[in-house]
Protein backbone atom coordinates (compact mmCIF):
# COMPACT_ATOMS: atom_id res chain seq x y z
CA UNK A 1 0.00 0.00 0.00
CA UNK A 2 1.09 3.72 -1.48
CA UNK A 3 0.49 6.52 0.91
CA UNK A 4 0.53 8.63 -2.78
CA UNK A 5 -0.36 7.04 -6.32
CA UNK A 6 0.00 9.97 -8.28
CA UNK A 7 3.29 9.43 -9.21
CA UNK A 8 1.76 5.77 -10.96
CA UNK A 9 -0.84 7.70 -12.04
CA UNK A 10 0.08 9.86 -14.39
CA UNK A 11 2.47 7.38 -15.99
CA UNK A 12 -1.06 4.77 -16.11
CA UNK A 13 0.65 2.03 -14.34
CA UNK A 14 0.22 0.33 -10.82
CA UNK A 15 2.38 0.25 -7.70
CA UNK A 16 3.30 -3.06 -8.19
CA UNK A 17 4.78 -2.17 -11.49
CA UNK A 18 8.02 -3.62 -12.75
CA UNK A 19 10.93 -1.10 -13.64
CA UNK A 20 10.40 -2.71 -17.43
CA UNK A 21 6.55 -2.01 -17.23
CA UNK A 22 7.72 1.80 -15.76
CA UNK A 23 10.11 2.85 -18.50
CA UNK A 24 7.90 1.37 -21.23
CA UNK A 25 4.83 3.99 -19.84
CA UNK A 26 7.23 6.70 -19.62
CA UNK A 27 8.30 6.35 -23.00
CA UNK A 28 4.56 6.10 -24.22
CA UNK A 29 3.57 9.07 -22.17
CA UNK A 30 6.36 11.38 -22.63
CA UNK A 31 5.74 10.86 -26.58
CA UNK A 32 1.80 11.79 -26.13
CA UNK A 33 2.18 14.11 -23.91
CA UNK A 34 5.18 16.41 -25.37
CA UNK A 35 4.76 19.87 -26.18
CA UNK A 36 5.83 19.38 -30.08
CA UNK A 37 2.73 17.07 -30.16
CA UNK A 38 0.46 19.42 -29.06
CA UNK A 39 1.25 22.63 -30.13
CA UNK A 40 -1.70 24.06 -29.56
CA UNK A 41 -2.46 22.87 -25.63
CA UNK A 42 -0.81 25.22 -23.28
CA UNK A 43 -0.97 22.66 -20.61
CA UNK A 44 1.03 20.21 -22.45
CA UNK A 45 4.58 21.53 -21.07
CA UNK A 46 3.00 21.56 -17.70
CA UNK A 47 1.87 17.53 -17.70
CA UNK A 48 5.12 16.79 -19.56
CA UNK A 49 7.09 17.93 -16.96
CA UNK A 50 4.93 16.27 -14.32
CA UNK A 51 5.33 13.01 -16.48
CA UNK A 52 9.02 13.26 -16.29
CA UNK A 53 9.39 14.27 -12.44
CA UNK A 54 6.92 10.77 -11.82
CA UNK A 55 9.53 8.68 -14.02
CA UNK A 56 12.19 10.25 -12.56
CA UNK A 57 11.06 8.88 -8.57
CA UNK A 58 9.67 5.79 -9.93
CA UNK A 59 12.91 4.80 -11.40
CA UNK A 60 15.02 5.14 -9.06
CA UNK A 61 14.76 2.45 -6.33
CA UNK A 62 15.19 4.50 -3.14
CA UNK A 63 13.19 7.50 -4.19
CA UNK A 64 10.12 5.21 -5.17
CA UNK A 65 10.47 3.42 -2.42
CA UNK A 66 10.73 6.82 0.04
CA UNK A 67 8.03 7.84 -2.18
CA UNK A 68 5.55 5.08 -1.41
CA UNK A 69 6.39 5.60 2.39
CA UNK A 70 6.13 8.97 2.78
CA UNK A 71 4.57 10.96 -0.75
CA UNK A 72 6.13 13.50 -2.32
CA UNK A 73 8.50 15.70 -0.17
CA UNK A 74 10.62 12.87 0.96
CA UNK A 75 11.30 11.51 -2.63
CA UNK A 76 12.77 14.52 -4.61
CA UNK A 77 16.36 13.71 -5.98
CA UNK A 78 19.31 15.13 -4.76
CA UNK A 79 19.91 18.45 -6.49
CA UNK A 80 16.31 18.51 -7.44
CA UNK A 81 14.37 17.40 -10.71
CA UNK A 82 15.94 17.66 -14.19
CA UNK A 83 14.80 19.72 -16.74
CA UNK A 84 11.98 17.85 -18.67
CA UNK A 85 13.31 18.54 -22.14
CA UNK A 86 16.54 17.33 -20.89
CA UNK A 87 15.55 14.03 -19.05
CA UNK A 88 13.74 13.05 -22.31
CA UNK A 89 16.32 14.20 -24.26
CA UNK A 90 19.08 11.97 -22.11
CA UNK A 91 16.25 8.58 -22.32
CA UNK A 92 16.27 8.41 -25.82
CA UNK A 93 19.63 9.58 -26.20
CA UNK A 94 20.50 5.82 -26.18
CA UNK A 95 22.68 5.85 -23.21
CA UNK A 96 21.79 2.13 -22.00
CA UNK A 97 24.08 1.29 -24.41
CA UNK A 98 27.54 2.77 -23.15
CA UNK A 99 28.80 -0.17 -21.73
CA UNK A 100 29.07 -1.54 -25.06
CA UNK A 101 29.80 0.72 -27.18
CA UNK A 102 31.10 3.92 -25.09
CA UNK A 103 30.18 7.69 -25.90
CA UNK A 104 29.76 8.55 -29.20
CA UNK A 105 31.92 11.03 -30.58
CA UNK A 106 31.06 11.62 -34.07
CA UNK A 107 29.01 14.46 -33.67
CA UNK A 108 30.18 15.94 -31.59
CA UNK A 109 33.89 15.83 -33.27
CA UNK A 110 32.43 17.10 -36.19
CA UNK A 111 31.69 20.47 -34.17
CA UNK A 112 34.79 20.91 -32.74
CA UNK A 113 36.46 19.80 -36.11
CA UNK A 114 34.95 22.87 -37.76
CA UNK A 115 35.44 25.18 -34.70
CA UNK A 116 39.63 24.19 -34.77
CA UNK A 117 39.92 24.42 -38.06
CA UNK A 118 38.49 28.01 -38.35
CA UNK A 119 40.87 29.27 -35.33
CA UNK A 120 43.96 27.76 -37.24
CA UNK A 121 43.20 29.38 -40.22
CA UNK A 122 42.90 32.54 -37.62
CA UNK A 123 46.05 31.83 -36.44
CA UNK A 124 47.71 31.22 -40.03
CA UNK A 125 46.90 34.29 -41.67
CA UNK A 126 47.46 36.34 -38.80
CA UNK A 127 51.32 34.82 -38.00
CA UNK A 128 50.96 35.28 -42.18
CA UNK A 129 50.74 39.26 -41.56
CA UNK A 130 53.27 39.05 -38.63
CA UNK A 131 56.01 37.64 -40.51
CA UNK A 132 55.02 40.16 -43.72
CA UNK A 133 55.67 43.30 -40.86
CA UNK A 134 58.77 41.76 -39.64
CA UNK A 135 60.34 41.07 -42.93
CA UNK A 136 59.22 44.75 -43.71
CA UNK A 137 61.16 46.42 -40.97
CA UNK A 138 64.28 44.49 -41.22
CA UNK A 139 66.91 45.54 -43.95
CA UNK A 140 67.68 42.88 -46.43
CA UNK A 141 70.66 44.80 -47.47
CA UNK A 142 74.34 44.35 -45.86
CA UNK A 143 75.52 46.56 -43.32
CA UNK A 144 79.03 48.18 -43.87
CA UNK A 145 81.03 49.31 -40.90
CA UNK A 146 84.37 50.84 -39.83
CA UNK A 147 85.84 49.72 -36.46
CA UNK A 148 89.73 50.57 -35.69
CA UNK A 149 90.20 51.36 -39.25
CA UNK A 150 89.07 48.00 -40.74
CA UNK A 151 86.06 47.25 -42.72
CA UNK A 152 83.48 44.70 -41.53
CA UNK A 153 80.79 42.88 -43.43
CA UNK A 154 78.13 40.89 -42.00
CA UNK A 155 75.63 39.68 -44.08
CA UNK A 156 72.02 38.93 -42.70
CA UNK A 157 71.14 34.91 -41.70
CA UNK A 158 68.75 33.73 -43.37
CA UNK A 159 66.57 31.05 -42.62
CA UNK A 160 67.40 27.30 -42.49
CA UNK A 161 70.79 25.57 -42.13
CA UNK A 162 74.10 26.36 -43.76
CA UNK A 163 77.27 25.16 -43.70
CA UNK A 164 80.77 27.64 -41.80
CA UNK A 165 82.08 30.36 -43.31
CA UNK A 166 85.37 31.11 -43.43
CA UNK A 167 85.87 34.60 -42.62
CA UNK A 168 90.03 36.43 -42.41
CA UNK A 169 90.32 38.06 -39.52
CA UNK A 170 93.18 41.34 -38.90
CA UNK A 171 95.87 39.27 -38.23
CA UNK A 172 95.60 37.36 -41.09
CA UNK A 173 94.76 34.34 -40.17
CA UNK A 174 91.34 32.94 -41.13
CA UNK A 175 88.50 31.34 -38.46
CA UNK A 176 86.06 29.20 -39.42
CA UNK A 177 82.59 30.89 -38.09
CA UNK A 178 79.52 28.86 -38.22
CA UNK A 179 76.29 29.95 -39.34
CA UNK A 180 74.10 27.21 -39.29
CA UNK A 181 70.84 27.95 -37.41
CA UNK A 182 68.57 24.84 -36.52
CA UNK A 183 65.25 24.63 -38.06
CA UNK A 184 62.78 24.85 -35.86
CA UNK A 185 59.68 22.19 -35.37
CA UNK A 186 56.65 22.55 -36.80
CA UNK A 187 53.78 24.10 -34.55
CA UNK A 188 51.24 21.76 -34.15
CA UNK A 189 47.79 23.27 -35.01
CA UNK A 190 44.67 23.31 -33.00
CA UNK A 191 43.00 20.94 -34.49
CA UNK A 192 46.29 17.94 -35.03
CA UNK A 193 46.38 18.60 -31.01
CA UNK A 194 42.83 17.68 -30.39
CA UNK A 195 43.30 15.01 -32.76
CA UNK A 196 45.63 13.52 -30.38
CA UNK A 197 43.57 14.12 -27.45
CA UNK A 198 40.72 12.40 -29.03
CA UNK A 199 42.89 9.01 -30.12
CA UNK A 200 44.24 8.70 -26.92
CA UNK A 201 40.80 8.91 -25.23
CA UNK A 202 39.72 6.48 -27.60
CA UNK A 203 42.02 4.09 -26.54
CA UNK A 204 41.10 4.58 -23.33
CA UNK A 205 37.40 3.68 -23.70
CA UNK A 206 38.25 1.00 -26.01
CA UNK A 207 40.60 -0.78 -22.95
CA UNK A 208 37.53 -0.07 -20.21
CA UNK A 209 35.06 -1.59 -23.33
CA UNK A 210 37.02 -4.84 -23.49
CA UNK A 211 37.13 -5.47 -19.61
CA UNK A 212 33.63 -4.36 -19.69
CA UNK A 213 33.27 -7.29 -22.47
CA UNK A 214 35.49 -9.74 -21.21
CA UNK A 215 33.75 -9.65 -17.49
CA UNK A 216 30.40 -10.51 -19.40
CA UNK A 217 31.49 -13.02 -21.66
CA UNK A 218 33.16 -14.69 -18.44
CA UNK A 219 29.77 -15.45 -17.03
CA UNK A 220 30.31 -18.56 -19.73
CA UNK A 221 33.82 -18.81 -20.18
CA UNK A 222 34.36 -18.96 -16.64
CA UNK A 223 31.16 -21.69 -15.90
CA UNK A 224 31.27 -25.14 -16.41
CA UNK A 225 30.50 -24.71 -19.73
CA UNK A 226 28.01 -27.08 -20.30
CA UNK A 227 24.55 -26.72 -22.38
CA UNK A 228 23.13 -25.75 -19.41
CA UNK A 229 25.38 -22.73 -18.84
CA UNK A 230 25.13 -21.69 -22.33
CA UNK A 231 21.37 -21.62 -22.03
CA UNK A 232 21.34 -19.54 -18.80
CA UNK A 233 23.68 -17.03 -20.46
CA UNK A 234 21.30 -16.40 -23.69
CA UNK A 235 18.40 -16.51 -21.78
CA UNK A 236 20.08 -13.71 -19.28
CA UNK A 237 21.25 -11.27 -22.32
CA UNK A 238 17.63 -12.05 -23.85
CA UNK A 239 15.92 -10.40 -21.26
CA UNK A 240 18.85 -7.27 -21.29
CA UNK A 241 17.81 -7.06 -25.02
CA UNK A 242 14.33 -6.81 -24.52
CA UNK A 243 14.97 -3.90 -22.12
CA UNK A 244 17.97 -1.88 -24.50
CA UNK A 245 15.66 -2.82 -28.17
CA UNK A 246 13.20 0.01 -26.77
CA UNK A 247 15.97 2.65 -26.30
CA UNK A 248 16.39 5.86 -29.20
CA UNK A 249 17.20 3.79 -32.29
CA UNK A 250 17.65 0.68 -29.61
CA UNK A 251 16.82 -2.22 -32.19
CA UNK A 252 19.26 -0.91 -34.90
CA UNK A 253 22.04 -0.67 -32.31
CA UNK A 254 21.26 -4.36 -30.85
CA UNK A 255 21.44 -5.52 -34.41
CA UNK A 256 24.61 -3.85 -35.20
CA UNK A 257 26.23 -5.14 -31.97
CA UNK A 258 24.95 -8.40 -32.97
CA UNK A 259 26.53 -8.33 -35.98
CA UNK A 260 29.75 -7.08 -35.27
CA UNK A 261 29.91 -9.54 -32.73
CA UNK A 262 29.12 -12.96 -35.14
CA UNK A 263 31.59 -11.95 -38.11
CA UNK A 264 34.81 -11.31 -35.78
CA UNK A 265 33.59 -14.65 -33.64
CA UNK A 266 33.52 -15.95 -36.92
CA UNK A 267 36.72 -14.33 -38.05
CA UNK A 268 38.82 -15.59 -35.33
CA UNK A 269 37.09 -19.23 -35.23
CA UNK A 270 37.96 -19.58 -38.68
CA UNK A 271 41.34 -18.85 -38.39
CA UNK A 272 42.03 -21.89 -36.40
CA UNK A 273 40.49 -24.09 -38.49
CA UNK A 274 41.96 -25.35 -41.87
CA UNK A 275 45.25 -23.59 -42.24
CA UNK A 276 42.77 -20.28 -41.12
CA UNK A 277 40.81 -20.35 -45.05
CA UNK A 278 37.95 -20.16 -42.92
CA UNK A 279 38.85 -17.09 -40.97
CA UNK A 280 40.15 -15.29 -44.28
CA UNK A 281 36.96 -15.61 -46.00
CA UNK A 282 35.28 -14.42 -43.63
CA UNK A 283 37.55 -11.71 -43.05
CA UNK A 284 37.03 -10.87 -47.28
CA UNK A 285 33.22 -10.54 -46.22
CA UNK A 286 33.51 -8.42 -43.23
CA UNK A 287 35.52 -5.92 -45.97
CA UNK A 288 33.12 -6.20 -48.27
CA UNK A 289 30.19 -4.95 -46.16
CA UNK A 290 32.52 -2.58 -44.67
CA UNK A 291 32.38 -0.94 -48.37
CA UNK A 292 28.43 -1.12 -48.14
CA UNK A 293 28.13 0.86 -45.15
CA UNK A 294 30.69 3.03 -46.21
CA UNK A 295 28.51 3.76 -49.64
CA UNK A 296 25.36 4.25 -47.50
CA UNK A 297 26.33 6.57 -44.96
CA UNK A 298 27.95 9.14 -47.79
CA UNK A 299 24.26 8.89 -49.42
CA UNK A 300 22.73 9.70 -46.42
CA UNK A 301 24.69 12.34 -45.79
CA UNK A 302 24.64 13.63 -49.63
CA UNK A 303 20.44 13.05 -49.53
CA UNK A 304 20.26 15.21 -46.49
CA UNK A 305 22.56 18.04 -47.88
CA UNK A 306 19.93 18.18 -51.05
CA UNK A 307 17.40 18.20 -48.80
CA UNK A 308 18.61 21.62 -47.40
CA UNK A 309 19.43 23.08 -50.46
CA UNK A 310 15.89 22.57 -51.40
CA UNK A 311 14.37 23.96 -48.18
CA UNK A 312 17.08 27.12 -48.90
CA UNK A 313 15.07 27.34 -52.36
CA UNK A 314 11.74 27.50 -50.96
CA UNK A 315 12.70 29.83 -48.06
CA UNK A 316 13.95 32.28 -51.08
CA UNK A 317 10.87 32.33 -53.37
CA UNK A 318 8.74 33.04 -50.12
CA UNK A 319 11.33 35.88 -49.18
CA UNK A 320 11.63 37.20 -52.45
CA UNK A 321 9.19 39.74 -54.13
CA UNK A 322 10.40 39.54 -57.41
CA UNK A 323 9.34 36.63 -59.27
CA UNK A 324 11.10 33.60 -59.04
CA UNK A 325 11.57 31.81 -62.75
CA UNK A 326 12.11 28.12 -63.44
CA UNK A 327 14.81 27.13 -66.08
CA UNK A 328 11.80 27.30 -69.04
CA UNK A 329 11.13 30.93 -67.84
CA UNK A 330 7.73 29.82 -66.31
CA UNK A 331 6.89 31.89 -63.00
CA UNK A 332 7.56 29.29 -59.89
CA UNK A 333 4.57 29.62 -57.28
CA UNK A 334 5.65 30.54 -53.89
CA UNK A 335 5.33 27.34 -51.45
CA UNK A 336 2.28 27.34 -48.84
CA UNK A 337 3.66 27.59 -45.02
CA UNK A 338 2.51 23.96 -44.78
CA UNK A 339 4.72 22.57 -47.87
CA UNK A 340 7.41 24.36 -46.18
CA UNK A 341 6.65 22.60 -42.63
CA UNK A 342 6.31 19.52 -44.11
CA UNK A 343 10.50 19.91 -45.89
CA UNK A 344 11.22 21.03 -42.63
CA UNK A 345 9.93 17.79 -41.15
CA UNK A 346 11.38 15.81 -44.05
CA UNK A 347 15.04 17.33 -43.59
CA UNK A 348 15.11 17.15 -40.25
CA UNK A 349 14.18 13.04 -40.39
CA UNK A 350 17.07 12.72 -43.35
CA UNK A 351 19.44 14.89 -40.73
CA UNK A 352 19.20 12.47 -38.33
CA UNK A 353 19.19 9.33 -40.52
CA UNK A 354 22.24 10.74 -41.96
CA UNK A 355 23.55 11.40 -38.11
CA UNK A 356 22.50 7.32 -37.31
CA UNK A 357 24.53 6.26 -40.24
CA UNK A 358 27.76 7.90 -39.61
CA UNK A 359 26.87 6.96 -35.40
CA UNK A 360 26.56 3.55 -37.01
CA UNK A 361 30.19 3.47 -38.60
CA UNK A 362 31.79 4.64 -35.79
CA UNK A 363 29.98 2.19 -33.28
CA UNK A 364 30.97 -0.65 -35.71
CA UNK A 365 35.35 0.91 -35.56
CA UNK A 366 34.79 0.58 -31.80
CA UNK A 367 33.44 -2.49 -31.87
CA UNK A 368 35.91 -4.47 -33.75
CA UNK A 369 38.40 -2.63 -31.77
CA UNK A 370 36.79 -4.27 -28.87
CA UNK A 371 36.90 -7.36 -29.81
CA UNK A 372 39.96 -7.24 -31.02
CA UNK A 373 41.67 -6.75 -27.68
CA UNK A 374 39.47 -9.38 -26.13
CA UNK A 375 39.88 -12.40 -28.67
CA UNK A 376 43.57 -11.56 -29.57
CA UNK A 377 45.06 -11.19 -25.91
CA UNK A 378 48.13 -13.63 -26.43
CA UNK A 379 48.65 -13.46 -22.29
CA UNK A 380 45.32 -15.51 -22.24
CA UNK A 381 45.51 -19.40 -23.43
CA UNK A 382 44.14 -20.45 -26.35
CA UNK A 383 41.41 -22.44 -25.14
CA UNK A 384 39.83 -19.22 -22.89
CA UNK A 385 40.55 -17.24 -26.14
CA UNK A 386 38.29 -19.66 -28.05
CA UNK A 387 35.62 -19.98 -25.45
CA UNK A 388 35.23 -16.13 -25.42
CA UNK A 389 34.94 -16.28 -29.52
CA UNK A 390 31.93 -19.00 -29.19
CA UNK A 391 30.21 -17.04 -26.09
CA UNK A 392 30.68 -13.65 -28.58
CA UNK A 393 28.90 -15.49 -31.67
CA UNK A 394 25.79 -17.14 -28.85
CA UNK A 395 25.88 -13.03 -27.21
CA UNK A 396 25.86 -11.82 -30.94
CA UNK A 397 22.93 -13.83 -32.15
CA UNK A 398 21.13 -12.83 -29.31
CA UNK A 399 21.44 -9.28 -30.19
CA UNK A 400 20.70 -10.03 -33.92
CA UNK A 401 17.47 -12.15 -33.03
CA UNK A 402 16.10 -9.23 -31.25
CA UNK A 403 12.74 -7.69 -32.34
CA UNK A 404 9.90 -5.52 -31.43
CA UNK A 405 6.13 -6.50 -31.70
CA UNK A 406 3.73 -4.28 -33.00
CA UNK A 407 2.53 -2.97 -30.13
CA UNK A 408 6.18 -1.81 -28.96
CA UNK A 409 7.01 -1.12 -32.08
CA UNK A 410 3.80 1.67 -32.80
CA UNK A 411 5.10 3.12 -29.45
CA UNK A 412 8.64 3.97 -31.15
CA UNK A 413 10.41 7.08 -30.63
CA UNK A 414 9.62 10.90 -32.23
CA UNK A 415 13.36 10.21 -33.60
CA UNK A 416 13.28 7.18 -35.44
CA UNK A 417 9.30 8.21 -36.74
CA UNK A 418 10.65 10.93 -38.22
CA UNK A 419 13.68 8.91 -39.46
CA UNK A 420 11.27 6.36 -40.78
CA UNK A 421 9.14 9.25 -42.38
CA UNK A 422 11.83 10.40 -44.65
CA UNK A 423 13.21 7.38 -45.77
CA UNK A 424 9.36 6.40 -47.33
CA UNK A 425 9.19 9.76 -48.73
CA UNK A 426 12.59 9.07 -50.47
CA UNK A 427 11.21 5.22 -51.91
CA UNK A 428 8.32 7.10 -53.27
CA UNK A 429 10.04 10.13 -55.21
C-alpha cells in the first residue's frame, strides 16, 4: 500500500509495477504528452514535466520506495528534478548502451572539427601578416662598418641551415665561423592537437570496453561450460535485449552489436580451423560490407545536404518579391507555409538518418576494436581465447534475433518516426 499514487498515475501504471513495465509507460507518455505534439495545448509543457518528475522517482529504487512511504516531499532527488526537455532528451539519447559501445563522438567531433579548423586558419593568416611586418622592418641589405680602421661585413642569416664560413680576420689568419641555425619544429595546429587528445581517449574507452566485455562473456567462459550454462547465459542477455531494443534507435544498435559480434567470432574461429581459409573468408566478407556501409552513410549524408538546399530554395521564393523563374522561364509559385513545414519535417528526419549512419560506422570501428583486444590477448591461453569467440557469436545472435512486436514497435520514438518518415518519402520520389 502507497500513501501517494499519483506518481503511478500519471504514468497509467500500478504500484506493483516492474521497472520494465515503468520505462515502457514513460516512453509512451512522454511521446503523447510532449509539447511538439500538441502545439496548440498550453498545458502540455506543464503535464510533460509532471510526467518526467513521476519517471524520474519511480525509477530510481530508493526514491520510489521513500516515495511510497512517505509521498512526495521525501522523494525529490538530490539536487532537485531535471529539466523535462533534458531528461527526455538523455532517455532516448540511447545511453543504455555505453557499456558496449562507449560515448559517441562523431558528432560531436564534427563540431569541434569545424570550430579548430576556423581558429587555425585565424592563427595562419594572422602569424601570415606578422612575418610580412617583420620582414618589412628588417633591412635585407648588408651593413658596412668601420671599427679601428678596418672594414666589416656581415651579411644577414637567413633562414634554415648552412654550412661555416670562413671569414680572415686582422691578423691574417682565417676562423672558421659557423652559421648554421637549426630549423625549428613545426607548430602543431589546433585541431592535429585535439586530434591527439581524441585518439588517446579512444584508446582509453576501447581498454575499459574490453574489460567491460570480457567480465560478461566470463559469465560462460568462466562456468562449467556445459549446455546448461550456455542456455542460462542467452536466456540472461535475452531479457537485457528486450529492455535496450526500446531505447532511441535501440533495435538498430542491438542488431549492429549483434553483428559485429558474429563476423569477428567468426573471423577468429575460422582462423584456427583449416590452415585459417575459414577465418580469411570471412575476413574478405567483413571488408566487403565494410564498403556497403561506407557507400550508404555518404548517401545519407549527400540526400540530407539536397534536402537543405531545397528547403534554402523554398525559403527564397517566399522571401523574395520579385518573381522567381524556373529554367523554361515559367513563373515558380511561392510554397504554402505547410509545404514548407512539411520539408522542414522531411530534412530534419534525413538529418538524423544521416547522423545514425555515420553513429553507425563509428559504433561498428569501436566495436571491432573491442573485440579485437578481447579475442587476440596472447597473455590468455588459447582455449579461454576460443571460449570467449563461441560465447561472442551465442551473445551476438542474441542481439541479432532481437525484435519488437507491433505494439512496442507503434510506441517507437519521435526520432526514429521521423527517421522512418523520410526514408518512405525518399522510396516514393
Amino acid at each position: 500500500m502507497v500513501v501517494d499514487s499519483t506518481y503511478y498515475d500519471l504514468l497509467g501504471v500500478s504500484a506493483t509495477a516492474t521497472a520494465v513495465e515503468i520505462k515502457k509507460a514513460y516512453r509512451k507518455k512522454s511521446i503523447q504528452e510532449h509539447p511538439d505534439k500538441n502545439p496548440d495545448d498550453p498545458t502540455a509543457t506543464e503535464r510533460f514535466q509532471a510526467i518526467s518528475e513521476a519517471y524520474q522517482v519511480l525509477s530510481d529504487d530508493a526514491l520510489r520506495s521513500k516515495y511510497d512511504k512517505f509521498g512526495k516531499k521525501e522523494a525529490v532527488p538530490q539536487g532537485g528534478f531535471e529539466d523535462a526537455a533534458e531528461q527526455f532528451s538523455v532517455i532516448f539519447g540511447g545511453e543504455a548502451f555505453a557499456s558496449y559501445i562507449g560515448e559517441l563522438q562523431l558528432l560531436k567531433n564534427l563540431q569541434k572539427t569545424e570550430e579548430l579548423t576556423a581558429e587555425d586558419e585565424l592563427d595562419k593568416q594572422r602569424e601570415k601578416e606578422e612575418e610580412e611586418a617583420k620582414n618589412k622592418n628588417s633591412s635585407s641589405t648588408t651593413e658596412t662598418s668601420e671599427t679601428n680602421g678596418e672594414t666589416k661585413t656581415a651579411a644577414t642569416a637567413t633562414e634554415g641551415s648552412t654550412s661555416g664560413t670562413t671569414l680572415a680576420t686582422s691578423d691574417g689568419t682565417k676562423a672558421e665561423v659557423s652559421t648554421s641555425t637549426e630549423e625549428k619544429p613545426k607548430k602543431k595546429t589546433k585541431l592535429e592537437l585535439y586530434e591527439e587528445e581524441q585518439a588517446k581517449e579512444k584508446e582509453k574507452m576501447v581498454e575499459a570496453l574490453s574489460k567491460t566485455l570480457t567480465e560478461r562473456l566470463s559469465i560462460l567462459t568462466e562456468s562449467v561450460y556445459d549446455d546448461a550454462c550456455k542456455q542460462s547465459f542467452q536466456k540472461k542477455f535475452e531479457e537485457e535485449a528486450n529492455l535496450l531494443k526500446m531505447e532511441s534507435f535501440g533495435l538498430d544498435i542491438l542488431h549492429t552489436i549483434g553483428d559485429i559480434y558474429c563476423e569477428q567470432a567468426r573471423i577468429f574461429l575460422g582462423s584456427q580451423n583449416f590452415f585459417g581459409f575459414g577465418g580469411m573468408y570471412h575476413s574478405m566478407k567483413a571488408k566487403g560490407g565494410l564498403v556497403m556501409d561506407t557507400l550508404r552513410t555518404v548517401s545519407a549524408a549527400l540526400d540530407a545536404q539536397n534536402t537543405m538546399k531545397e528547403l534554402e530554395k523554398m525559403k527564397e521564393a517566399n522571401e523574395n518579391d520579385t518573381p522567381l523563374l524556373d529554367k523554361n522561364g515559367n513563373e515558380q509559385i511561392k510554397p504554402t507555409p505547410e509545404q514548407m513545414a512539411e520539408q522542414e519535417q522531411l530534412l530534419m528526419g534525413k538529418v538524423l538518418s544521416a547522423a545514425w549512419h555515420g553513429s553507425k560506422f563509428e559504433i561498428m570501428s569501436t566495436l571491432k576494436s573491442v573485440v579485437s583486444k578481447v579475442l587476440e590477448d596472447e597473455a590468455v591461453p588459447l582455449q579461454t581465447r576460443v571460449r570467449r569467440a563461441e560465447a561472442l557469436k551465442i551473445l551476438g545472435k542474441v542481439f541479432q534475433n532481437a525484435y519488437r512486436t507491433k505494439t512496442e514497435q507503434e510506441e517507437a520514438q519521435v526520432f526514429e518516426e521521423l527517421v522512418a518518415e523520410a526514408t518512405k518519402k525518399k522510396k516514393t520520389t
